[in-house]
C-alpha atoms as a PDB file:
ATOM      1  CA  UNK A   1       2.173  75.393 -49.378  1.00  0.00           C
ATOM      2  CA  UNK A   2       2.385  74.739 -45.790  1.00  0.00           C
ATOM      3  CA  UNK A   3      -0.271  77.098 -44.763  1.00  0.00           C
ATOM      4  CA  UNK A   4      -2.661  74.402 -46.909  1.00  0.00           C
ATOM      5  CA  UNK A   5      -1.356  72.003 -44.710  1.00  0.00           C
ATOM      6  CA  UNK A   6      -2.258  73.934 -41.562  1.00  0.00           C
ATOM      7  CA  UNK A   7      -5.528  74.494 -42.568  1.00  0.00           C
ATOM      8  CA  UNK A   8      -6.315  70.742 -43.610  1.00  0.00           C
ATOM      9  CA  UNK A   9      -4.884  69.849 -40.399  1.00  0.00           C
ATOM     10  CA  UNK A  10      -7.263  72.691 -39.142  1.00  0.00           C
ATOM     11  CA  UNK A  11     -10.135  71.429 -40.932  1.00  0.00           C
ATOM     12  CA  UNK A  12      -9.283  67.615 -39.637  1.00  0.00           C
ATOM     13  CA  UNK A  13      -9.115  68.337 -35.749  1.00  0.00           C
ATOM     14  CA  UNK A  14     -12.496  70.128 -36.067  1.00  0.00           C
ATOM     15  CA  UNK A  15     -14.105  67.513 -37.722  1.00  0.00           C
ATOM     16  CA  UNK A  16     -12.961  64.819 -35.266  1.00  0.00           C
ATOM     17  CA  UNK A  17     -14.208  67.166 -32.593  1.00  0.00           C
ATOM     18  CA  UNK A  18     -17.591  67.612 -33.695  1.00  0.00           C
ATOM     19  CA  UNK A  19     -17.664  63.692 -34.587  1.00  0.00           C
ATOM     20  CA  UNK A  20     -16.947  62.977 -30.596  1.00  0.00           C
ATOM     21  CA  UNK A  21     -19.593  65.696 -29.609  1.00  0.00           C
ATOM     22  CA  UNK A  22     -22.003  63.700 -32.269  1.00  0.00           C
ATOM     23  CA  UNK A  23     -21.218  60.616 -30.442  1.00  0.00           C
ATOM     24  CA  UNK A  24     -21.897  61.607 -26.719  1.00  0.00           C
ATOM     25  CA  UNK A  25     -25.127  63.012 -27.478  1.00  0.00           C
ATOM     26  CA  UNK A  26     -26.556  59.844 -29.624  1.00  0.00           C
ATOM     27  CA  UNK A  27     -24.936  57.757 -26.889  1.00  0.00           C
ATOM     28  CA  UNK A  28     -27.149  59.108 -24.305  1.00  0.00           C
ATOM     29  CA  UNK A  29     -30.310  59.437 -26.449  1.00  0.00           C
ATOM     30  CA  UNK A  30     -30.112  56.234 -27.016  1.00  0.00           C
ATOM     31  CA  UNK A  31     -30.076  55.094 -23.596  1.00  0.00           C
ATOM     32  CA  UNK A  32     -32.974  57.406 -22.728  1.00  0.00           C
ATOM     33  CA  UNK A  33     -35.009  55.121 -25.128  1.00  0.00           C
ATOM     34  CA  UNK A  34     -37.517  56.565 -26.416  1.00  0.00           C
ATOM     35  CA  UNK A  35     -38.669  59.631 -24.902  1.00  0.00           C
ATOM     36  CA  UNK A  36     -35.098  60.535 -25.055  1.00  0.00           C
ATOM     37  CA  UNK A  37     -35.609  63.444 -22.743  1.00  0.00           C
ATOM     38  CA  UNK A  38     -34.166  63.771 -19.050  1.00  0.00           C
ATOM     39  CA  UNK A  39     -34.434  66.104 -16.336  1.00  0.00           C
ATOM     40  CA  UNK A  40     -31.839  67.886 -14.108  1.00  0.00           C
ATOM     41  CA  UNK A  41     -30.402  69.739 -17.546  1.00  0.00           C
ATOM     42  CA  UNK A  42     -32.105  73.099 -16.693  1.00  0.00           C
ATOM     43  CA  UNK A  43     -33.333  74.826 -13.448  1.00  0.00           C
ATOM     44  CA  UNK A  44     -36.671  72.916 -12.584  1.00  0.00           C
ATOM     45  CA  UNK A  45     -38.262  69.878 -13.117  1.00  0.00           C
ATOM     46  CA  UNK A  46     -38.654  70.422 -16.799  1.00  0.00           C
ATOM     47  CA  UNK A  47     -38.374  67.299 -19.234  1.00  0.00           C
ATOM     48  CA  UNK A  48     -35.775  68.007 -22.188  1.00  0.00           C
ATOM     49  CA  UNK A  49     -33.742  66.130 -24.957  1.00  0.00           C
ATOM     50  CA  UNK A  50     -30.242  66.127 -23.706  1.00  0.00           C
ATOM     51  CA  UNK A  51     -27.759  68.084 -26.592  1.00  0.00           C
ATOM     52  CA  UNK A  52     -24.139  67.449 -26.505  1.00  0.00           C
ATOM     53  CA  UNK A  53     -23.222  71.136 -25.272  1.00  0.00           C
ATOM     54  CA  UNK A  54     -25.468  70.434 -22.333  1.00  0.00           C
ATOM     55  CA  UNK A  55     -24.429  67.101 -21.521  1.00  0.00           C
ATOM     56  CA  UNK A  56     -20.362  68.481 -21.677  1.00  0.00           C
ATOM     57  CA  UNK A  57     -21.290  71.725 -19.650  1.00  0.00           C
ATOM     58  CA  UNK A  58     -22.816  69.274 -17.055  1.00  0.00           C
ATOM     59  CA  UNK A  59     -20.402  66.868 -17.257  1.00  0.00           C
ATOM     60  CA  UNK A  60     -17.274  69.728 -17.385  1.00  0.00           C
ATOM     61  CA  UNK A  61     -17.498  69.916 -13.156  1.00  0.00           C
ATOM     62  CA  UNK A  62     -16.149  66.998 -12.322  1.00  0.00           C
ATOM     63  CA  UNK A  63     -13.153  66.009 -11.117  1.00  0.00           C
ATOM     64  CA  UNK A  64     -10.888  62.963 -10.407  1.00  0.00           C
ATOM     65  CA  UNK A  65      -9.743  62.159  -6.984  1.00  0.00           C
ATOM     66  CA  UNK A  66      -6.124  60.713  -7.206  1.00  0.00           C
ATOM     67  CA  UNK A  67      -5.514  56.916  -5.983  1.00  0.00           C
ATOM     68  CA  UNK A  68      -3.548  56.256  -3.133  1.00  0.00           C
ATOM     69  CA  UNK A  69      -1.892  52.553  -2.794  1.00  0.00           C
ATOM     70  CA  UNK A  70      -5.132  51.597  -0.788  1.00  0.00           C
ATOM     71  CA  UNK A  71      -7.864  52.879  -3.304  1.00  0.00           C
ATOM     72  CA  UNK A  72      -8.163  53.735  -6.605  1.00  0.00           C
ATOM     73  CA  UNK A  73      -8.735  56.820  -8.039  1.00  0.00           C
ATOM     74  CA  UNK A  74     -12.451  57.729  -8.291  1.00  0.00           C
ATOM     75  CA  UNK A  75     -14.783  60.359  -9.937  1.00  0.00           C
ATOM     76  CA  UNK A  76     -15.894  63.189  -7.834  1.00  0.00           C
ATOM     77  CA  UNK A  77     -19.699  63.851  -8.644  1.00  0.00           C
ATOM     78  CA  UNK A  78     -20.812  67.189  -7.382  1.00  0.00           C
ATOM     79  CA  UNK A  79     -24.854  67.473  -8.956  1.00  0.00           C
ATOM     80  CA  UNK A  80     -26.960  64.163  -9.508  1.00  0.00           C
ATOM     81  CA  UNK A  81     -27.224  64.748 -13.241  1.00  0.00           C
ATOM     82  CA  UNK A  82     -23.949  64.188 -13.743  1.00  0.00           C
ATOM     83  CA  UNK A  83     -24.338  60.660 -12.336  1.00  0.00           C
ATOM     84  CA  UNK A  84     -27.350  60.244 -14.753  1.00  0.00           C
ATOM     85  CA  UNK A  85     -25.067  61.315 -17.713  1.00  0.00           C
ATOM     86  CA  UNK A  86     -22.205  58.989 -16.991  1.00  0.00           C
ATOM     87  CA  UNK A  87     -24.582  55.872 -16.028  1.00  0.00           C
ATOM     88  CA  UNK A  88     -25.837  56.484 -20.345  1.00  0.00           C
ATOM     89  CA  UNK A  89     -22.438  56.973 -21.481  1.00  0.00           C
ATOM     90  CA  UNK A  90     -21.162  53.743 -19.914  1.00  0.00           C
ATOM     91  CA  UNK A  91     -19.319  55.034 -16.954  1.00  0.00           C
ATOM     92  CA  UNK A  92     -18.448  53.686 -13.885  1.00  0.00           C
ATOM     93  CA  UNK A  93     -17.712  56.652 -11.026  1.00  0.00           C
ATOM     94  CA  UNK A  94     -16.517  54.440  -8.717  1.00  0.00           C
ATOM     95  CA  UNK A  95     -13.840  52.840 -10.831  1.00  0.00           C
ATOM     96  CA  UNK A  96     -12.754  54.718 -13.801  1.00  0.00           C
ATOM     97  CA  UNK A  97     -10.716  53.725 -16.330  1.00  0.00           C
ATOM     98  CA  UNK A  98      -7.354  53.825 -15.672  1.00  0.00           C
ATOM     99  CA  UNK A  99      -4.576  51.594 -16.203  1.00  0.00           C
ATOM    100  CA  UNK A 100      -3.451  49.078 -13.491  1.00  0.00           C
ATOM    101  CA  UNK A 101       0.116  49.848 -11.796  1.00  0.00           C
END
């Protein structure tokens, strides 16, 4: 009986993984408008539609720069795409979101 359950559970944490990965990709098609295609993803100047493995893989280098008591943290963007992907995705590098101490 509680191997069902691990399973289901399984099952759930997939599903609400995919659902997340559905979400980032129509996120940012949807701010492309129309076209829906970008460049940056690939080597090149080549125009394509921006899938949610590419937009994670891209967005999977960067890194956050710890606050000190005069800043705040901030987002450290090391290729320009990734600045195009968080601008769609409604992002702010300069000030992310993190609670106020």
């Amino acid at each position: 009986m509680q191997d069902n359950k691990r399973v289901a559970a399984l099952v759930a944490v997939i599903c609400l993984a995919l659902f997340v990965f559905c979400l980032i990709e129509r996120q940012v098609r949807r701010a492309l408008g129309g076209g829906q295609k970008m460049p940056g993803l690939y080597p090149g100047t080549q125009m394509v539609r921006p899938t949610g493995r590419m937009i994670l893989c891209h967005l999977s280098g960067l890194r956050l720069r710890v606050g000190h008591a005069t800043g705040p943290p901030t987002i450290v963007i090391s290729r320009g795409v990734q600045l195009h992907l968080l601008d769609p995705l409604g992002l702010e590098p300069t000030q992310p979101r993190w609670p106020e101490t």
